[in-house]
Protein backbone atom coordinates (compact mmCIF):
# COMPACT_ATOMS: atom_id res chain seq x y z
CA UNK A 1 -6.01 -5.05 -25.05
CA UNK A 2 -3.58 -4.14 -28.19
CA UNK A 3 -0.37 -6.40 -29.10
CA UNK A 4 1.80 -3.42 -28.30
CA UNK A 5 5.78 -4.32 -27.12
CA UNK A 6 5.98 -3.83 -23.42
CA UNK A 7 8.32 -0.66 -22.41
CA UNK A 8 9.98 -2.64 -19.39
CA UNK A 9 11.03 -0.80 -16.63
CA UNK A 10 14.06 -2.82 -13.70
CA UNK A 11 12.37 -2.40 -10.23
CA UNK A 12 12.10 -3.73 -7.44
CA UNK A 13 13.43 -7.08 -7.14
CA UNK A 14 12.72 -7.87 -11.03
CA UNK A 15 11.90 -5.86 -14.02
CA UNK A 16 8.05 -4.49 -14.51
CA UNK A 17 7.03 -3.95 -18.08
CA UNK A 18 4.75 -1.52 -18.54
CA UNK A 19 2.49 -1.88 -20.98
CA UNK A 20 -0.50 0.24 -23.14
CA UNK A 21 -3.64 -1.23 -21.99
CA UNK A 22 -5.84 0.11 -25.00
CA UNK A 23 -5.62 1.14 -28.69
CA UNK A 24 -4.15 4.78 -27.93
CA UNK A 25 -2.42 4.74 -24.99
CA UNK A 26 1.11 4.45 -25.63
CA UNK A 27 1.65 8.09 -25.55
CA UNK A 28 0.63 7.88 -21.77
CA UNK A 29 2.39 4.86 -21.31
CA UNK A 30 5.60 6.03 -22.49
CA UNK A 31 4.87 8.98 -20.02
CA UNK A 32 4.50 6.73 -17.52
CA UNK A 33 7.55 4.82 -18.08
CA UNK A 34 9.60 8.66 -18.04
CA UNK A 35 7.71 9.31 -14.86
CA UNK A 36 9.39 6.19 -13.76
CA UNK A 37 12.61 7.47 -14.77
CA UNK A 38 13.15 3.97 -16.42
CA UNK A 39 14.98 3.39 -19.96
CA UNK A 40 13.05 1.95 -22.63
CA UNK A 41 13.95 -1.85 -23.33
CA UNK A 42 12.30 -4.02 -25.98
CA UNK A 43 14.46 -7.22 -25.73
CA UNK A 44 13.93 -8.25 -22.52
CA UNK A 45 10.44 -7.80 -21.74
CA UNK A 46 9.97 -11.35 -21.38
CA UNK A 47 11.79 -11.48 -17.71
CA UNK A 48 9.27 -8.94 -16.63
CA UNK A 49 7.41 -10.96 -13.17
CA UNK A 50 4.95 -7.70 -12.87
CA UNK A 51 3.48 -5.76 -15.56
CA UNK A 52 2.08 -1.88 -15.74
CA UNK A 53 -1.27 -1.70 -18.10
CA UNK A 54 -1.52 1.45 -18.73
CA UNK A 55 -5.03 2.97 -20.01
CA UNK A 56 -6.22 6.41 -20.81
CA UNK A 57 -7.60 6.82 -17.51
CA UNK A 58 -6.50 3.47 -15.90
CA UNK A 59 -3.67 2.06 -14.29
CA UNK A 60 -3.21 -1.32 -12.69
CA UNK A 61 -0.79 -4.31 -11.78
CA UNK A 62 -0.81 -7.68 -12.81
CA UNK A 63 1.46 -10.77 -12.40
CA UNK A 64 3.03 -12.01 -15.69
CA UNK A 65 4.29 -15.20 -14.26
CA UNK A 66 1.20 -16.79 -13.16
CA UNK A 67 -1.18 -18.44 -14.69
CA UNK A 68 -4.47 -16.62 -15.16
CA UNK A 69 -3.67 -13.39 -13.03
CA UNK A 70 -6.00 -11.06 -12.12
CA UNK A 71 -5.67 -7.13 -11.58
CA UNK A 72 -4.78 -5.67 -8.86
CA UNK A 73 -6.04 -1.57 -8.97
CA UNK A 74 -5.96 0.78 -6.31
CA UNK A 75 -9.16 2.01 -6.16
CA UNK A 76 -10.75 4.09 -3.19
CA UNK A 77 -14.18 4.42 -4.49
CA UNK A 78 -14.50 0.51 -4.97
CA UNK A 79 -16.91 -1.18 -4.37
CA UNK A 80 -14.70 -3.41 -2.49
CA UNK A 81 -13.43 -0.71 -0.04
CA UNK A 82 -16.40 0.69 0.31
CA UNK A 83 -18.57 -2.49 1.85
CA UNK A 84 -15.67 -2.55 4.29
CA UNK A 85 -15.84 0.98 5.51
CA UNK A 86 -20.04 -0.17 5.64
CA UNK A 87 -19.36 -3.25 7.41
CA UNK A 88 -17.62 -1.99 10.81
CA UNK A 89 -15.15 -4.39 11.29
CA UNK A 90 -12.61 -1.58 11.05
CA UNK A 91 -12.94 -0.55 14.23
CA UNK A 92 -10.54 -2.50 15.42
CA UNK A 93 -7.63 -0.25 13.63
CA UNK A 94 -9.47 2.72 14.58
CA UNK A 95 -9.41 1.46 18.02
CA UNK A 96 -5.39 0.46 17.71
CA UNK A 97 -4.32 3.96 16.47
CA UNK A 98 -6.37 5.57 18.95
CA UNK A 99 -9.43 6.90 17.58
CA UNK A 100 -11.60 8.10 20.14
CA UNK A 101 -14.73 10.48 19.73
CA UNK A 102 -13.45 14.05 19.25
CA UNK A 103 -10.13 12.57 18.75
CA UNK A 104 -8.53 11.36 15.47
CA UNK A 105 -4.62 11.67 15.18
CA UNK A 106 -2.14 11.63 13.02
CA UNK A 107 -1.36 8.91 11.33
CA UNK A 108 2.13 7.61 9.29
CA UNK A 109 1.53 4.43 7.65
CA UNK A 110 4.75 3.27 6.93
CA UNK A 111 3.81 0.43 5.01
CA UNK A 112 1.40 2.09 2.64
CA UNK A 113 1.09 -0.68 0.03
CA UNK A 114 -1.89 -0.38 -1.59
CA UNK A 115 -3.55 2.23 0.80
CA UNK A 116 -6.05 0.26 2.09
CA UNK A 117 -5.62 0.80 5.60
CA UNK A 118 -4.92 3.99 4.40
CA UNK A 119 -7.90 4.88 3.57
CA UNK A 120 -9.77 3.42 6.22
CA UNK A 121 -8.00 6.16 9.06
CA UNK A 122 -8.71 8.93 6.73
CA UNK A 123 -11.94 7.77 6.57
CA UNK A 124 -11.82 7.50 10.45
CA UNK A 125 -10.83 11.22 10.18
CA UNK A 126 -7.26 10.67 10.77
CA UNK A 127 -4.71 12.70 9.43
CA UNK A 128 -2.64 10.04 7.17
CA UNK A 129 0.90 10.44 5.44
CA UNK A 130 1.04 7.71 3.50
CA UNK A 131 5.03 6.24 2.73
CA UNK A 132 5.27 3.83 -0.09
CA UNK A 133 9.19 3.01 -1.23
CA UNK A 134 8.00 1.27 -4.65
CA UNK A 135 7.95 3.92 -7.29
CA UNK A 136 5.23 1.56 -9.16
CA UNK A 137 3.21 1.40 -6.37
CA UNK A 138 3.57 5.33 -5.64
CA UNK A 139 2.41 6.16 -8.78
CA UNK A 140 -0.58 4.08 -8.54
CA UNK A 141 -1.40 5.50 -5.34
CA UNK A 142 -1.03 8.81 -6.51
CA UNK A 143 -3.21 8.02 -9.30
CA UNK A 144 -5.72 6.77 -6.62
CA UNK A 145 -5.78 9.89 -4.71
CA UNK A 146 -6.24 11.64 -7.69
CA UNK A 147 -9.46 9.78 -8.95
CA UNK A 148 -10.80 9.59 -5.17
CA UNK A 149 -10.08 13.80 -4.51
CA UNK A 150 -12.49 14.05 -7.61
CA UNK A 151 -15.11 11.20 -6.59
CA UNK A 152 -18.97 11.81 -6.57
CA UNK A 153 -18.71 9.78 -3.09
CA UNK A 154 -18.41 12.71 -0.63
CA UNK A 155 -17.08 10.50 1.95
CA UNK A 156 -13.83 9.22 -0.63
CA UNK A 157 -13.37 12.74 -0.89
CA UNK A 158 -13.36 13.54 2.47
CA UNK A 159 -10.56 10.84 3.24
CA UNK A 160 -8.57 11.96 0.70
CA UNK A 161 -8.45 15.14 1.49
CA UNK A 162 -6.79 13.90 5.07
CA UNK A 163 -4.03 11.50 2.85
CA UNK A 164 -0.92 12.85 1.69
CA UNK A 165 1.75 10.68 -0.51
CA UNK A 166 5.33 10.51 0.21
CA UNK A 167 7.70 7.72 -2.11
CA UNK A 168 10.30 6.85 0.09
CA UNK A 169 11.89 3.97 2.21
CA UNK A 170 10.68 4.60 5.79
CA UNK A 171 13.88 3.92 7.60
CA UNK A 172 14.94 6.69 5.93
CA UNK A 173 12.86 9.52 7.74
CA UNK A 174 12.29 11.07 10.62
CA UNK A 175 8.50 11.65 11.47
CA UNK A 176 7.01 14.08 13.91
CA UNK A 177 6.95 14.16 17.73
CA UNK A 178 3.37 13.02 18.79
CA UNK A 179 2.35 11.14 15.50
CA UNK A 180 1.25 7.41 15.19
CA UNK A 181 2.92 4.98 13.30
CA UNK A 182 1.32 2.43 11.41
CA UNK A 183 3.09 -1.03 10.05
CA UNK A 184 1.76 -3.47 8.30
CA UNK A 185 4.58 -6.44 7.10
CA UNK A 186 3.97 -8.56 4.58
CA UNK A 187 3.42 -11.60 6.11
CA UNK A 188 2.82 -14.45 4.28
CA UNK A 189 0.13 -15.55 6.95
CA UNK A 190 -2.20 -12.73 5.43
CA UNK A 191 -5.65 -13.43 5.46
CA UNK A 192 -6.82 -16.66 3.40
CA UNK A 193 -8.95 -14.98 0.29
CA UNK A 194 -7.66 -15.85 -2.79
CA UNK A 195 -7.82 -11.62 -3.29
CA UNK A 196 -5.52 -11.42 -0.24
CA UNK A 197 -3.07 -13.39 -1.93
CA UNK A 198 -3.17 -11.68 -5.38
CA UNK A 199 -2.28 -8.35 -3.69
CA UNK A 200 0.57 -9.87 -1.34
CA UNK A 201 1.80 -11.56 -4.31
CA UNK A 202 2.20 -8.52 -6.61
CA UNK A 203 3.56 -6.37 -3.43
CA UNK A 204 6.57 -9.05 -2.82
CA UNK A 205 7.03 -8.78 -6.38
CA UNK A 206 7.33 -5.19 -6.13
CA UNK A 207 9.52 -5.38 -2.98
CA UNK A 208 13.41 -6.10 -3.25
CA UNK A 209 13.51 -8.95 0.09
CA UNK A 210 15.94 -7.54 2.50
CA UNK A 211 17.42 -9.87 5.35
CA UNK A 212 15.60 -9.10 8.68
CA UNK A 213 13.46 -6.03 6.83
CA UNK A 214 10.62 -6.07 9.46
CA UNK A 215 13.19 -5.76 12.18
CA UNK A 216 15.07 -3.09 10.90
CA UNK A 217 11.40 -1.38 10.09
CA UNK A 218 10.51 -1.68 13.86
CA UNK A 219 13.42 -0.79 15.45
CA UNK A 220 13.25 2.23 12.80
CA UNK A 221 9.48 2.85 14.35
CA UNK A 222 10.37 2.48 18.13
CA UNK A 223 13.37 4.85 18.25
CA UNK A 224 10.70 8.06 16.55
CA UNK A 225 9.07 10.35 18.74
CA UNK A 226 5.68 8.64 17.98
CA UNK A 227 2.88 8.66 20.72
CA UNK A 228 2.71 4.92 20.12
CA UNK A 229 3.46 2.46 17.29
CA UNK A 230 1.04 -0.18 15.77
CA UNK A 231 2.07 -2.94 14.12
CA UNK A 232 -0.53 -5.93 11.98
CA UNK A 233 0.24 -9.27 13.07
CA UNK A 234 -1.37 -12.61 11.98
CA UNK A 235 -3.75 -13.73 15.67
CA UNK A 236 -1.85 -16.49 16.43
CA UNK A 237 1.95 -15.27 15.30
CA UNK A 238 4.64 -14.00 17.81
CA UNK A 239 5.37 -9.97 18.21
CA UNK A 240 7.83 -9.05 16.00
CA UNK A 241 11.20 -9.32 17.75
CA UNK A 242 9.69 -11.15 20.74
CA UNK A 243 9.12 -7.61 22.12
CA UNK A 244 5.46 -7.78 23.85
CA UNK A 245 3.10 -4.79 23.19
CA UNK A 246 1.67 -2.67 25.76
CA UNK A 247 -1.24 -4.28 24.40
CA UNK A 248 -3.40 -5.98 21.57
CA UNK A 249 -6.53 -5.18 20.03
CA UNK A 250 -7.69 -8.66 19.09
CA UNK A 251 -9.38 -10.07 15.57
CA UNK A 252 -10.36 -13.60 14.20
CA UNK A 253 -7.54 -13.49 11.54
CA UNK A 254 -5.27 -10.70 12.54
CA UNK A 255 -4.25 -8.03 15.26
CA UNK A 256 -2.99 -4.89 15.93
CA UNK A 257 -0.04 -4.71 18.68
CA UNK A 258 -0.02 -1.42 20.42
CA UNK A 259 3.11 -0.22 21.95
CA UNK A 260 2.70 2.94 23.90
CA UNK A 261 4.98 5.40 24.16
């Protein structure tokens, strides 16, 4: 990693500085930051809570105010992702959104993130429109799809050929009649891993906090056309707004509440 100054970008609820992540890339970073539509700032830098490495072929996020951060990449040919398409404890979303055999639907994850879940229901052979408001996090997921359209894996091919990419704040749209919508808050419950916590902790970065955001996000959900909406809820945590689900598909840390339409 080179010494080069940080092109910092305002997003979110703080600055991100991106940053060349090798000896050569600061042509592509500097594209990077224009695909941003961001101005170029050298003085302030320092205030940057998330930064943008930026490689030749590379991108990924890491906190710059904590102590010995990791990456976080979006990666749909990981290892990682992989063992947990292998391991079959995803059938629980498959069996939330409605997966049956001959039957796969369509699929608007809301919440996109990092495209995990994502990329699980394409997998599943759902039709999925991913909708990601952070324009970091949209370009890394673009850059994802990109990589995994191109994999030697057939299978990460074959799910992202089913994912499409809108950037855009959810609330603002109006989805088709029959779809499924997916949500997935950010609750600070989420699973125990120390990984878990590295992603949720770059996505809040990301994420301006908005007073009563998963509220407005369901009541968004419920009043589409959708065939039903699921939402991601910690096992042991209230529905959001007290509103009971038609009903749960149950896990050890988490479930999925399933409201029927």
């Amino acid at each position: 990693m080179t010494n080069s100054e940080p092109i910092s970008a305002g997003m979110g609820s703080g600055p991100v500085a991106v940053v060349p992540a090798e000896r050569g890339a600061e042509a592509r970073a500097r594209a990077v930051a224009r695909q941003l539509d961001v101005a170029v700032q050298r003085d302030n830098h320092q205030t940057a809570s998330v930064i943008l490495y930026v490689g030749h072929d590379d991108l990924w996020l890491q906190r710059a105010d904590v102590a010995q951060a990791s990456p976080v990449r979006v990666d749909f040919a990981s290892p990682r992702l992989q063992h947990r398409r292998r391991s079959g404890h995803n059938e629980l979303l498959g069996r939330a959104v409605g997966v049956k055999a001959g039957e796969s639907p369509r699929v608007v994850d809301a919440t996109a993130g990092l495209g995990r879940d994502a990329y699980v229901l394409g997998d599943l052979g759902c039709e999925v429109t991913l909708v990601e408001r952070s324009p970091v996090l949209a370009l890394l997921l673009a850059h994802a799809l990109e990589r995994a359209r191109i994999s030697s894996v057939e299978s990460v091919r074959a799910a992202a050929a089913r994912m499409c990419l809108r950037q855009a704040d959810s609330c603002s749209l109006a989805v088709p009649q029959g779809v499924v919508i997916y949500l997935d808050p950010m609750f600070s419950q989420r699973r125990g891993s120390a990984a878990a916590k590295k992603d949720l902790s770059v996505l809040q970065a990301l994420h301006s906090a908005t007073d009563n955001e998963d509220s407005q996000l369901f009541e968004w959900a419920m009043a589409q056309p959708a065939r039903r909406v699921v939402v991601k809820r910690p096992s042991k945590a209230p529905p959001l707004q007290q509103r009971q689900p038609s009903h749960a598909i149950m896990g050890k840390a988490i479930r999925f509440d399933v409201y029927a339409r």
